[in-house]
PDB file of N, CA and C in Angstrom:
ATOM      1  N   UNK A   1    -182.077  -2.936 -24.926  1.00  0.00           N
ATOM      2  CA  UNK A   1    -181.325  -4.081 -24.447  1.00  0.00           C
ATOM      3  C   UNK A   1    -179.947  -3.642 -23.951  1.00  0.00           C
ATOM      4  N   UNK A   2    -179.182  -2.434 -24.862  1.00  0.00           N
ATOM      5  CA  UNK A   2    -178.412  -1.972 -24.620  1.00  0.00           C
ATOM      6  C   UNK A   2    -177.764  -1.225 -23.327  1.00  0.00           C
ATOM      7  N   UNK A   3    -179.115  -0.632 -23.157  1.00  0.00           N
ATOM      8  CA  UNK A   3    -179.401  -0.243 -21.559  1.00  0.00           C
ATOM      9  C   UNK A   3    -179.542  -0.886 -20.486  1.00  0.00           C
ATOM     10  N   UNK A   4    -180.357  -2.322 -20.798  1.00  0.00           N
ATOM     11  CA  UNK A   4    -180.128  -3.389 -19.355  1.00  0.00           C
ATOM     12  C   UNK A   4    -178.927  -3.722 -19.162  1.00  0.00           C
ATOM     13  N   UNK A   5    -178.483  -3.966 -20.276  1.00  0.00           N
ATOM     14  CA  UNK A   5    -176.864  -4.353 -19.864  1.00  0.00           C
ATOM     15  C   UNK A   5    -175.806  -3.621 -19.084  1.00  0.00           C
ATOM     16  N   UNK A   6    -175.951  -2.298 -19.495  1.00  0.00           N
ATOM     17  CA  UNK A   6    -175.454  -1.253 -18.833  1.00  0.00           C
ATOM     18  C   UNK A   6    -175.565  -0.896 -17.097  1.00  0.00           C
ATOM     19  N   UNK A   7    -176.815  -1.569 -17.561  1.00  0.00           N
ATOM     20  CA  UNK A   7    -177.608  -1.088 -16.031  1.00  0.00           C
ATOM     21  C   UNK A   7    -177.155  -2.107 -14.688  1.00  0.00           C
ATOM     22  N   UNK A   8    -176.676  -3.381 -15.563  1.00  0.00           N
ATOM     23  CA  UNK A   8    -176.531  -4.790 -14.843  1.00  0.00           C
ATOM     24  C   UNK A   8    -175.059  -4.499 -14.747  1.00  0.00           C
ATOM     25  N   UNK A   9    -174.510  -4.104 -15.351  1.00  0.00           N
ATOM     26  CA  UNK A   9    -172.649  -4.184 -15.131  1.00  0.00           C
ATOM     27  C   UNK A   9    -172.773  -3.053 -14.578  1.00  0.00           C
ATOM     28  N   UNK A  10    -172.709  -1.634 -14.183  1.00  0.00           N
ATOM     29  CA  UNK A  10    -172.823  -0.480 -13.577  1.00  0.00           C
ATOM     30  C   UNK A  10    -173.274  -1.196 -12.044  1.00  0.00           C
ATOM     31  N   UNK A  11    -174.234  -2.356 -11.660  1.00  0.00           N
ATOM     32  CA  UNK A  11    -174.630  -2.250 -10.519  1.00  0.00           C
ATOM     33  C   UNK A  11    -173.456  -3.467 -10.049  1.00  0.00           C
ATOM     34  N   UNK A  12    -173.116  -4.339 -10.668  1.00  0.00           N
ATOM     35  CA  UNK A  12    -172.003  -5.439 -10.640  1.00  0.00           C
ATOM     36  C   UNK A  12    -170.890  -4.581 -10.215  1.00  0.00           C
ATOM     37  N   UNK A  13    -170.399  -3.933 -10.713  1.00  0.00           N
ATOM     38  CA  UNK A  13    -169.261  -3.108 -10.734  1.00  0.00           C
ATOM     39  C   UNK A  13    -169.311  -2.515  -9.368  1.00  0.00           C
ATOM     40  N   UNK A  14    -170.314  -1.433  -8.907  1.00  0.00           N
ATOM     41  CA  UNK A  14    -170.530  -1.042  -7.604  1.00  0.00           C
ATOM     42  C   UNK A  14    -170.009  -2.005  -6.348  1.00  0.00           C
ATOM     43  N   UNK A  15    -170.642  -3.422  -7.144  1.00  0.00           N
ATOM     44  CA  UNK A  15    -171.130  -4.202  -5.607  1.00  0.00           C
ATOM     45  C   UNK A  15    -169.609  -4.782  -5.479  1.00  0.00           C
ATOM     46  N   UNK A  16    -168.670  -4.734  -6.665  1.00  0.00           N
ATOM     47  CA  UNK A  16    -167.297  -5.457  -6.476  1.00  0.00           C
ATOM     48  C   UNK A  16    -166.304  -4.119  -5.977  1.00  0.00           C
ATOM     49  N   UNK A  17    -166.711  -3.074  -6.683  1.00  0.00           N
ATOM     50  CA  UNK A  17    -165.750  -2.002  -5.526  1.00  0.00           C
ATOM     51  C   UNK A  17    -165.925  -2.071  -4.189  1.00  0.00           C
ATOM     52  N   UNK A  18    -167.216  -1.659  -3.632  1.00  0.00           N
ATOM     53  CA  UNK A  18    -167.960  -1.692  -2.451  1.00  0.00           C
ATOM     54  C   UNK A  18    -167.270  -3.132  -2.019  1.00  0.00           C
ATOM     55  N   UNK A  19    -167.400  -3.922  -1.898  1.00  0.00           N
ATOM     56  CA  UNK A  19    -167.061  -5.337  -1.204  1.00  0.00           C
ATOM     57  C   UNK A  19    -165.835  -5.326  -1.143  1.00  0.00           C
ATOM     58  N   UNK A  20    -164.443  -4.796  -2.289  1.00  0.00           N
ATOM     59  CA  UNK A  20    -163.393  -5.057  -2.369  1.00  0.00           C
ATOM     60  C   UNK A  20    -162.704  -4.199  -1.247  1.00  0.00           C
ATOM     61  N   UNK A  21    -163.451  -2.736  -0.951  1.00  0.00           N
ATOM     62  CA  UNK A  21    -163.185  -1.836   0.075  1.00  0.00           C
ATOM     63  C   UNK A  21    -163.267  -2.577   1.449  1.00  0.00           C
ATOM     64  N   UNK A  22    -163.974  -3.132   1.649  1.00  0.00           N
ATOM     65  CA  UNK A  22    -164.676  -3.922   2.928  1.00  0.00           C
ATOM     66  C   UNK A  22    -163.167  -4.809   3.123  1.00  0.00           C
ATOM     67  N   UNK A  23    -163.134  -5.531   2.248  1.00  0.00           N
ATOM     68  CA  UNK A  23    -162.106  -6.341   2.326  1.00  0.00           C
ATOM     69  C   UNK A  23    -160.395  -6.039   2.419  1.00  0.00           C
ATOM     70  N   UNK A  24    -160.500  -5.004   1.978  1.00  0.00           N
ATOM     71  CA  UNK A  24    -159.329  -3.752   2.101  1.00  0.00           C
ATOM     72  C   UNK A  24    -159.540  -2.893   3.719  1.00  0.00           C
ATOM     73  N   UNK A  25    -160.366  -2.910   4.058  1.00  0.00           N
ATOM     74  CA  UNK A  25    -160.516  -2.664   5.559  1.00  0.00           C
ATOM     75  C   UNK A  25    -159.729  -3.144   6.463  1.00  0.00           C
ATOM     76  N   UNK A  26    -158.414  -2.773   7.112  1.00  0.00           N
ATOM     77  CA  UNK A  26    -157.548  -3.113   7.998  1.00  0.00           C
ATOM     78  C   UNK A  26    -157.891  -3.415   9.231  1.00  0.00           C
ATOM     79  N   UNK A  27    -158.593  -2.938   9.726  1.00  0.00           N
ATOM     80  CA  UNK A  27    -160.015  -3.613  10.828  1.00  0.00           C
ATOM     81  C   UNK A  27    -160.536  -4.649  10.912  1.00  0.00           C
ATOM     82  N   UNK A  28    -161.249  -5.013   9.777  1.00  0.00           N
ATOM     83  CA  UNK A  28    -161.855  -5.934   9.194  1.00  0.00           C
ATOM     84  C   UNK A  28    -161.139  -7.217   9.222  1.00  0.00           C
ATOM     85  N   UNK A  29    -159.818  -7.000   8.416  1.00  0.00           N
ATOM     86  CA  UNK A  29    -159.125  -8.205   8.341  1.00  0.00           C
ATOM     87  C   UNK A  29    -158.158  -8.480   9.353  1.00  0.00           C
ATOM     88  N   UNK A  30    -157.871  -7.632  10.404  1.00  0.00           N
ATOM     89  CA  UNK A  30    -157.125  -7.809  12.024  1.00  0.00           C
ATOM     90  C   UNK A  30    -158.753  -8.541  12.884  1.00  0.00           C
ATOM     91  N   UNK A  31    -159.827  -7.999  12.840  1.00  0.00           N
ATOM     92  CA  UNK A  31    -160.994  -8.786  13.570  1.00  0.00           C
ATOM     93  C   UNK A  31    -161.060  -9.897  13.208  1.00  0.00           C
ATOM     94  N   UNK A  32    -161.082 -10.425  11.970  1.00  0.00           N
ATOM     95  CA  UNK A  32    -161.096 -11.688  11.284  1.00  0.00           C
ATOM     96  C   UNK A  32    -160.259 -12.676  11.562  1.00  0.00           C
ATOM     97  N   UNK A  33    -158.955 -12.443  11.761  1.00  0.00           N
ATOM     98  CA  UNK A  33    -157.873 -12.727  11.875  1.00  0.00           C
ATOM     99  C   UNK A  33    -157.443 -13.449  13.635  1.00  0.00           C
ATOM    100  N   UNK A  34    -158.049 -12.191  14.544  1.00  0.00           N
ATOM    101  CA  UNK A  34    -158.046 -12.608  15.473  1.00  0.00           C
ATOM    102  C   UNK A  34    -159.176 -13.495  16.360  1.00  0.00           C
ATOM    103  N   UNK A  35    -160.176 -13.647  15.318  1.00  0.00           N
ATOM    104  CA  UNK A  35    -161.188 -14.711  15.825  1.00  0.00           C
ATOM    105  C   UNK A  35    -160.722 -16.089  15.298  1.00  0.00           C
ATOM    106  N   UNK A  36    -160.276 -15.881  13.779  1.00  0.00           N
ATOM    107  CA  UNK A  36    -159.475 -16.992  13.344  1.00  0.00           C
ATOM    108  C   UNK A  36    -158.945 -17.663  14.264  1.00  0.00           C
ATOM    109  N   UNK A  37    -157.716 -17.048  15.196  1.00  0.00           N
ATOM    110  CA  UNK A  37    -157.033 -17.435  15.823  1.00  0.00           C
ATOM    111  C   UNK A  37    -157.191 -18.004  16.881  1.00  0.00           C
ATOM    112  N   UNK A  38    -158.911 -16.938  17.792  1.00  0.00           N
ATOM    113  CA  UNK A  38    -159.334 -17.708  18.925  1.00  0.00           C
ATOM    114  C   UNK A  38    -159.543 -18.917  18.620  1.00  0.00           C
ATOM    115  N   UNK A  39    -160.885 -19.011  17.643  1.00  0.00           N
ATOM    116  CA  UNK A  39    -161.222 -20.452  16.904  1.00  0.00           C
ATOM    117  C   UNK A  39    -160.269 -21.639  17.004  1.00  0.00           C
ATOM    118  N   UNK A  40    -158.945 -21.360  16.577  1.00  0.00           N
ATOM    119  CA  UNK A  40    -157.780 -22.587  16.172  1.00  0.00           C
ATOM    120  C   UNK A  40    -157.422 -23.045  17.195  1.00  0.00           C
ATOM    121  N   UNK A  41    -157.339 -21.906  18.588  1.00  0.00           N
ATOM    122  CA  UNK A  41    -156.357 -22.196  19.793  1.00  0.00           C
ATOM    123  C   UNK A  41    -157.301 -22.685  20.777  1.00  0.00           C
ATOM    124  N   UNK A  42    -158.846 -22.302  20.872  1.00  0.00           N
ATOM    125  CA  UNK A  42    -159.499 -22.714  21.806  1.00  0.00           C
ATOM    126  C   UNK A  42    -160.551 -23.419  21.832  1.00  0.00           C
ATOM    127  N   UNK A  43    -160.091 -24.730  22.488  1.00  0.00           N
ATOM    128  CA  UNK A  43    -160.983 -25.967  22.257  1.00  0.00           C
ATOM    129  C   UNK A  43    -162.462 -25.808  22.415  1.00  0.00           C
ATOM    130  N   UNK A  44    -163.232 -24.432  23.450  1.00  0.00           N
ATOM    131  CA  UNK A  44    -164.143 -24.293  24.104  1.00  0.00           C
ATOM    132  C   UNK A  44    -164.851 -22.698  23.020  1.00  0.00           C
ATOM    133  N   UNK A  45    -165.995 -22.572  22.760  1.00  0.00           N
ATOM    134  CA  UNK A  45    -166.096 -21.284  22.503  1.00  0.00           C
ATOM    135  C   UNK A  45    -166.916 -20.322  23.497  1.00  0.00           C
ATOM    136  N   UNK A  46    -166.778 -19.464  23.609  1.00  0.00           N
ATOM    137  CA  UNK A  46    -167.252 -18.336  24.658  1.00  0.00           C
ATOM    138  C   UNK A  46    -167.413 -17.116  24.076  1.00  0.00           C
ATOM    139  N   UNK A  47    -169.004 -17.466  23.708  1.00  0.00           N
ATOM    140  CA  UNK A  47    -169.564 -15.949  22.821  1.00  0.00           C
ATOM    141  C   UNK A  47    -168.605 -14.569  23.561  1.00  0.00           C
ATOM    142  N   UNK A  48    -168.329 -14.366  24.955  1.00  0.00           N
ATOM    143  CA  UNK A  48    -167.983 -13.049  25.029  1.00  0.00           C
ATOM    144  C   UNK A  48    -166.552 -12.549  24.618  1.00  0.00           C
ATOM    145  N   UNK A  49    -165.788 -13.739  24.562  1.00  0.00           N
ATOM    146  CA  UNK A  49    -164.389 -13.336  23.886  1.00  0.00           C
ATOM    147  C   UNK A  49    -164.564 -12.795  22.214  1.00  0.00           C
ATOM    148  N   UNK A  50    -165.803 -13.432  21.849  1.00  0.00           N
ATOM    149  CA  UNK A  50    -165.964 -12.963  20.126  1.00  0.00           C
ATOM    150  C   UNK A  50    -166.284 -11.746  20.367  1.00  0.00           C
ATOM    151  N   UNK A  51    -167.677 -11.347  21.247  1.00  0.00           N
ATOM    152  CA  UNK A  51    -167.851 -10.431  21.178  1.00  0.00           C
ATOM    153  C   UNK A  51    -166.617  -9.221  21.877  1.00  0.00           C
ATOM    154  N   UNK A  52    -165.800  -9.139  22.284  1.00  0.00           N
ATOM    155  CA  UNK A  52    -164.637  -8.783  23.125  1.00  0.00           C
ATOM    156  C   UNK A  52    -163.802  -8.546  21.838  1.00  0.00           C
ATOM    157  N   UNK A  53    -163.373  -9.175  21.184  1.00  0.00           N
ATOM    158  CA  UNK A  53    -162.418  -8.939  19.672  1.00  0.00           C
ATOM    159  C   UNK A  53    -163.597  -8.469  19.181  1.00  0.00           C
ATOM    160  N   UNK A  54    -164.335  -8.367  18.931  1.00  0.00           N
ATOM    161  CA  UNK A  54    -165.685  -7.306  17.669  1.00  0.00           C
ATOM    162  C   UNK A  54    -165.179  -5.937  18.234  1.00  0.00           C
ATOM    163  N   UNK A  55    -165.863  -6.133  19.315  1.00  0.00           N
ATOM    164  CA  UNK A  55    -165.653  -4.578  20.420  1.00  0.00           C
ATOM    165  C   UNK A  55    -164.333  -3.713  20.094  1.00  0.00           C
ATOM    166  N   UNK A  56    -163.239  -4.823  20.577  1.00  0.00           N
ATOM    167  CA  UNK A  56    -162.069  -4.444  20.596  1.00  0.00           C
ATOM    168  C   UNK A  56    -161.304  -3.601  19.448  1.00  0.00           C
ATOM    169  N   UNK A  57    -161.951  -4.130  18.138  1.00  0.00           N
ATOM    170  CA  UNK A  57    -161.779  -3.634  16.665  1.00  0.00           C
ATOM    171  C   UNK A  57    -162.542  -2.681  16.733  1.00  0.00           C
ATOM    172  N   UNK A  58    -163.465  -2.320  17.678  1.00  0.00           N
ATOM    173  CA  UNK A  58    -164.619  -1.011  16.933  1.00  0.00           C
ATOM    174  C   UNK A  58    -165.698  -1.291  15.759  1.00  0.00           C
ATOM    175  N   UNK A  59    -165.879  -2.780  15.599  1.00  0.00           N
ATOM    176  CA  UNK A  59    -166.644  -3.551  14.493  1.00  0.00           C
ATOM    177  C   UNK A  59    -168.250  -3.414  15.160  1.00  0.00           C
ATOM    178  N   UNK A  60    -168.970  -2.638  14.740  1.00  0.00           N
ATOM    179  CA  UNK A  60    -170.473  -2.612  14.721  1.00  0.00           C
ATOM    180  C   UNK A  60    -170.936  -3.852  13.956  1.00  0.00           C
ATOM    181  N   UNK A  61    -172.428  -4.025  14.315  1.00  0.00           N
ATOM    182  CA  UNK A  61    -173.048  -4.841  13.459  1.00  0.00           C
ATOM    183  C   UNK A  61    -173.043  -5.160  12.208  1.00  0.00           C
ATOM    184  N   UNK A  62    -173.250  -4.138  11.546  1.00  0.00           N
ATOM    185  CA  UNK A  62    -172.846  -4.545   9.702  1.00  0.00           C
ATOM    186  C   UNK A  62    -171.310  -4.580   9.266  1.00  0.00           C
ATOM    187  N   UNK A  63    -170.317  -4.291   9.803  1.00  0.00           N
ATOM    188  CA  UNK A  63    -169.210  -4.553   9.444  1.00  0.00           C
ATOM    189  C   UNK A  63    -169.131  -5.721  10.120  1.00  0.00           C
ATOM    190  N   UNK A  64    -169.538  -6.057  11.171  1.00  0.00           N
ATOM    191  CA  UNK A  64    -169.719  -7.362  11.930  1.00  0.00           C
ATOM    192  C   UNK A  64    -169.961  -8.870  10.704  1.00  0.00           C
ATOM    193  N   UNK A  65    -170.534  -8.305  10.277  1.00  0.00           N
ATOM    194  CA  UNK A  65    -171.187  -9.400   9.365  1.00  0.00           C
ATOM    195  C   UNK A  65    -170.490  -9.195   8.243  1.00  0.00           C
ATOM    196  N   UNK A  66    -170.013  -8.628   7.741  1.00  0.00           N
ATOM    197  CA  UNK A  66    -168.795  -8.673   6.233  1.00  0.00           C
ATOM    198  C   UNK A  66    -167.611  -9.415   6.933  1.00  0.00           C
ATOM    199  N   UNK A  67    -167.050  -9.434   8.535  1.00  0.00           N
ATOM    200  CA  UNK A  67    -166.355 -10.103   9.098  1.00  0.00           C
ATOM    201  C   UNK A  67    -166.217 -11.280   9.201  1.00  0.00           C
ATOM    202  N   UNK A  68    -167.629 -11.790   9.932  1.00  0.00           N
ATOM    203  CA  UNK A  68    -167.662 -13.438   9.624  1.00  0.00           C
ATOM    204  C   UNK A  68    -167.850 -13.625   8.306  1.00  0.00           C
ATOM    205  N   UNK A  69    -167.975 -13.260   7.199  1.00  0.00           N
ATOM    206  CA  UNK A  69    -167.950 -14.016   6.103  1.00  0.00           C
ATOM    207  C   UNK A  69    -166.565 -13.939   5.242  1.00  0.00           C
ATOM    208  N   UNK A  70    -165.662 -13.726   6.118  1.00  0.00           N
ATOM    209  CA  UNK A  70    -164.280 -14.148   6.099  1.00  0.00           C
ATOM    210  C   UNK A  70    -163.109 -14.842   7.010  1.00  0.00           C
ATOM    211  N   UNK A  71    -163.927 -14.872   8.327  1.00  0.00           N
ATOM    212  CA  UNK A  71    -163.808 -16.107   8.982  1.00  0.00           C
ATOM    213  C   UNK A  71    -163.651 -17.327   8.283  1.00  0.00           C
ATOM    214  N   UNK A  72    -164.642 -17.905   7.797  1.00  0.00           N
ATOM    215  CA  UNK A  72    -164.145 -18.954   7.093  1.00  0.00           C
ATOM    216  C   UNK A  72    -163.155 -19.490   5.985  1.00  0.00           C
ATOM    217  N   UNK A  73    -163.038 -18.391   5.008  1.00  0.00           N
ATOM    218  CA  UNK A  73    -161.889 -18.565   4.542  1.00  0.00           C
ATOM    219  C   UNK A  73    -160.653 -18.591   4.837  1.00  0.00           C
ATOM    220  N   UNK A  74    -160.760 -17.713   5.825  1.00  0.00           N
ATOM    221  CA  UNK A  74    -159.156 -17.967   6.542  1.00  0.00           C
ATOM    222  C   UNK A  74    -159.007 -19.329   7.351  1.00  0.00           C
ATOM    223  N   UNK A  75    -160.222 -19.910   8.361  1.00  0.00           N
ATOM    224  CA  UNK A  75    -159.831 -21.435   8.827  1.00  0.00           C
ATOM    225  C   UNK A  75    -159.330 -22.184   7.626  1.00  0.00           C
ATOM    226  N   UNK A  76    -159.902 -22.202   6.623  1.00  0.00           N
ATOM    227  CA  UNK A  76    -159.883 -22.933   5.872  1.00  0.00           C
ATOM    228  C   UNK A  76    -158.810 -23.510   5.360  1.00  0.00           C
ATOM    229  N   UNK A  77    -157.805 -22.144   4.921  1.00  0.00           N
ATOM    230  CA  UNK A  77    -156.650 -21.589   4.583  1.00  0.00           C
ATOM    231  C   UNK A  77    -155.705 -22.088   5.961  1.00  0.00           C
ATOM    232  N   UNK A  78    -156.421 -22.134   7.281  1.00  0.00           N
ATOM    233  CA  UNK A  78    -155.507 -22.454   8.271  1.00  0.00           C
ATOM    234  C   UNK A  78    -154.996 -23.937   8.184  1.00  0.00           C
ATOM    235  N   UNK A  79    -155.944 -24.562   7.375  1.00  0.00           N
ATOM    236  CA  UNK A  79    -155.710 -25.931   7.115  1.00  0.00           C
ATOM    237  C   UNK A  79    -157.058 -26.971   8.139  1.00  0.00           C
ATOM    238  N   UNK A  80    -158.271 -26.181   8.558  1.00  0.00           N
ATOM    239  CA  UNK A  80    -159.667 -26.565   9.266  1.00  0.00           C
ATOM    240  C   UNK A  80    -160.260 -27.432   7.668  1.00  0.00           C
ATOM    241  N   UNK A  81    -160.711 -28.113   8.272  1.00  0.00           N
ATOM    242  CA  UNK A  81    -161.577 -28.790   7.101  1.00  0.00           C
ATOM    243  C   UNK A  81    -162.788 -27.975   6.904  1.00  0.00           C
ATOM    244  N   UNK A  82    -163.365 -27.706   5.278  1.00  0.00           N
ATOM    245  CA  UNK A  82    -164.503 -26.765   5.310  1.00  0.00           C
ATOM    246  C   UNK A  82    -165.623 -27.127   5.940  1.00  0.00           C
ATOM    247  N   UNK A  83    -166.112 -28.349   6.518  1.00  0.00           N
ATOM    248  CA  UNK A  83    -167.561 -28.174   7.029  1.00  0.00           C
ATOM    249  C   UNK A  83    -167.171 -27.720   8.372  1.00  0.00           C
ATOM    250  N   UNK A  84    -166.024 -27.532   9.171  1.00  0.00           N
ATOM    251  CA  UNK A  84    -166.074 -27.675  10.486  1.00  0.00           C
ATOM    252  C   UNK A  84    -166.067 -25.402  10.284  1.00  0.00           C
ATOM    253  N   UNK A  85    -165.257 -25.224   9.314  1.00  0.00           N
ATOM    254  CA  UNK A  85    -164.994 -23.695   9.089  1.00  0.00           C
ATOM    255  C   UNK A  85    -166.196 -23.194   9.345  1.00  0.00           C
ATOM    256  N   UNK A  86    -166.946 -23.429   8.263  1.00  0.00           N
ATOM    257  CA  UNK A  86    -168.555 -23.207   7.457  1.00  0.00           C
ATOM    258  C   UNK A  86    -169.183 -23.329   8.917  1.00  0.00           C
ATOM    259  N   UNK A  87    -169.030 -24.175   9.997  1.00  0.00           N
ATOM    260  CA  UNK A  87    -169.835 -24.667  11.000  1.00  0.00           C
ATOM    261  C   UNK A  87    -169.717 -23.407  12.672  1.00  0.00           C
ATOM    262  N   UNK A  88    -168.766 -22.492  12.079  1.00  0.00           N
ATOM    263  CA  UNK A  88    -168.479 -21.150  12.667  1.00  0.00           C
ATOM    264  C   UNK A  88    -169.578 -20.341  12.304  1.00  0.00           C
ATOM    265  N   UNK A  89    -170.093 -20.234  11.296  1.00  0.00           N
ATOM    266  CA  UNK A  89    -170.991 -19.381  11.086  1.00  0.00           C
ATOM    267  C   UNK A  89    -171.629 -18.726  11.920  1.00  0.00           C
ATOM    268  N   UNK A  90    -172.923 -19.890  11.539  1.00  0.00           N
ATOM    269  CA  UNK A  90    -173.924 -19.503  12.912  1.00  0.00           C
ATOM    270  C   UNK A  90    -173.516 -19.062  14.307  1.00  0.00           C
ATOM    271  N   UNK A  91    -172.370 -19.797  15.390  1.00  0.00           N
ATOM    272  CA  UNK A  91    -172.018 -19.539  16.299  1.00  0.00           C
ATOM    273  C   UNK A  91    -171.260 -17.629  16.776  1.00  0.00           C
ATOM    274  N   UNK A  92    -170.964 -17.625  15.559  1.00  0.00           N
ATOM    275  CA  UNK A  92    -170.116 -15.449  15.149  1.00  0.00           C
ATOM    276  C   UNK A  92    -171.495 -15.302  15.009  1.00  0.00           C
ATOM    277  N   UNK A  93    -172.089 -15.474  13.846  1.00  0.00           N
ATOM    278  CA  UNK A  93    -173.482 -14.534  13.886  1.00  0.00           C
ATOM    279  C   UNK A  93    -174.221 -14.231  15.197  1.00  0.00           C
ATOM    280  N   UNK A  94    -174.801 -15.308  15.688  1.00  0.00           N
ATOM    281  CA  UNK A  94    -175.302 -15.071  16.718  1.00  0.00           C
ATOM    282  C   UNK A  94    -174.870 -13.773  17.830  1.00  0.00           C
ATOM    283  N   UNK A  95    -173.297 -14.040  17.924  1.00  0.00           N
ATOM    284  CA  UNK A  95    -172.813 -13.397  18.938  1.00  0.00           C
ATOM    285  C   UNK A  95    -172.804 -11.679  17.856  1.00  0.00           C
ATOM    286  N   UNK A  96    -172.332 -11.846  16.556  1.00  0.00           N
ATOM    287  CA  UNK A  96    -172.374 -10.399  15.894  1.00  0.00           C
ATOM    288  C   UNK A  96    -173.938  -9.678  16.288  1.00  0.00           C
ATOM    289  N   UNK A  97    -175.119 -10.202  16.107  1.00  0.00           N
ATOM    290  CA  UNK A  97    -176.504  -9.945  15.781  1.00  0.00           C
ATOM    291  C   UNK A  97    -176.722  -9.241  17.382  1.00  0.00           C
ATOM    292  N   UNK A  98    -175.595  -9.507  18.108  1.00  0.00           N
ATOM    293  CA  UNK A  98    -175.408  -8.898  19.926  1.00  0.00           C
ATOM    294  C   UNK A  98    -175.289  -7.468  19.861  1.00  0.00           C
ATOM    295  N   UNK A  99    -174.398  -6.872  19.225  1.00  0.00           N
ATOM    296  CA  UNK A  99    -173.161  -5.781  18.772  1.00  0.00           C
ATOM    297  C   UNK A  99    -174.208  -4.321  18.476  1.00  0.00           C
ATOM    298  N   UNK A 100    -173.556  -3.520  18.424  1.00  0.00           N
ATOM    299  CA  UNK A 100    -174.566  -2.171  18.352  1.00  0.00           C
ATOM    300  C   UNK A 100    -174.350  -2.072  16.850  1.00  0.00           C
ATOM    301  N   UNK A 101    -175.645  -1.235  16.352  1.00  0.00           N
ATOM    302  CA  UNK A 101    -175.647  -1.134  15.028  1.00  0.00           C
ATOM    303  C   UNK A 101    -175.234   0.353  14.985  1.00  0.00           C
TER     304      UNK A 101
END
């Protein structure tokens, strides 16, 4: 029993370093940041400007996607109401799922 436990916090532990790095990524949180910003300022969205800030950061596909899932916290934080934040999702994914892996 002693050992599952071990086995379950050892892999917990991994997945909160690993993620906390991601999030410590200065890339990461300037890409985020500046989609944030498209989002707030522009009434219209236009997959190629997202994809244009992905690019622009050097953000591949899987960092692509640790990206938008901080998109929303920051609208949120911008003062966006959460369903409209949350409602970014799909629209970044799509355009991330574009991006070279």
């Amino acid at each position: 029993m002693e050992i599952i436990l071990g086995i379950v916090a050892v892999a917990v532990g991994s997945y909160l370093i690993i993620n906390g790095k991601r999030n410590a990524d200065p890339l990461n949180r300037k890409c985020a940041a500046e989609i944030c910003e498209y989002l707030a300022d522009s009434p219209e969205r236009d997959p190629t400007k997202i994809f244009g800030i992905f690019m622009s950061n050097a953000r591949y596909q899987k960092q692509a996607l640790h990206v938008i899932s901080m998109v929303p916290v920051l609208l949120i934080k911008a003062g966006h109401p959460k369903e409209q934040a949350m409602g970014e999702v799909p629209f970044i994914r799509a355009v991330a799922m574009s991006l070279p892996k």
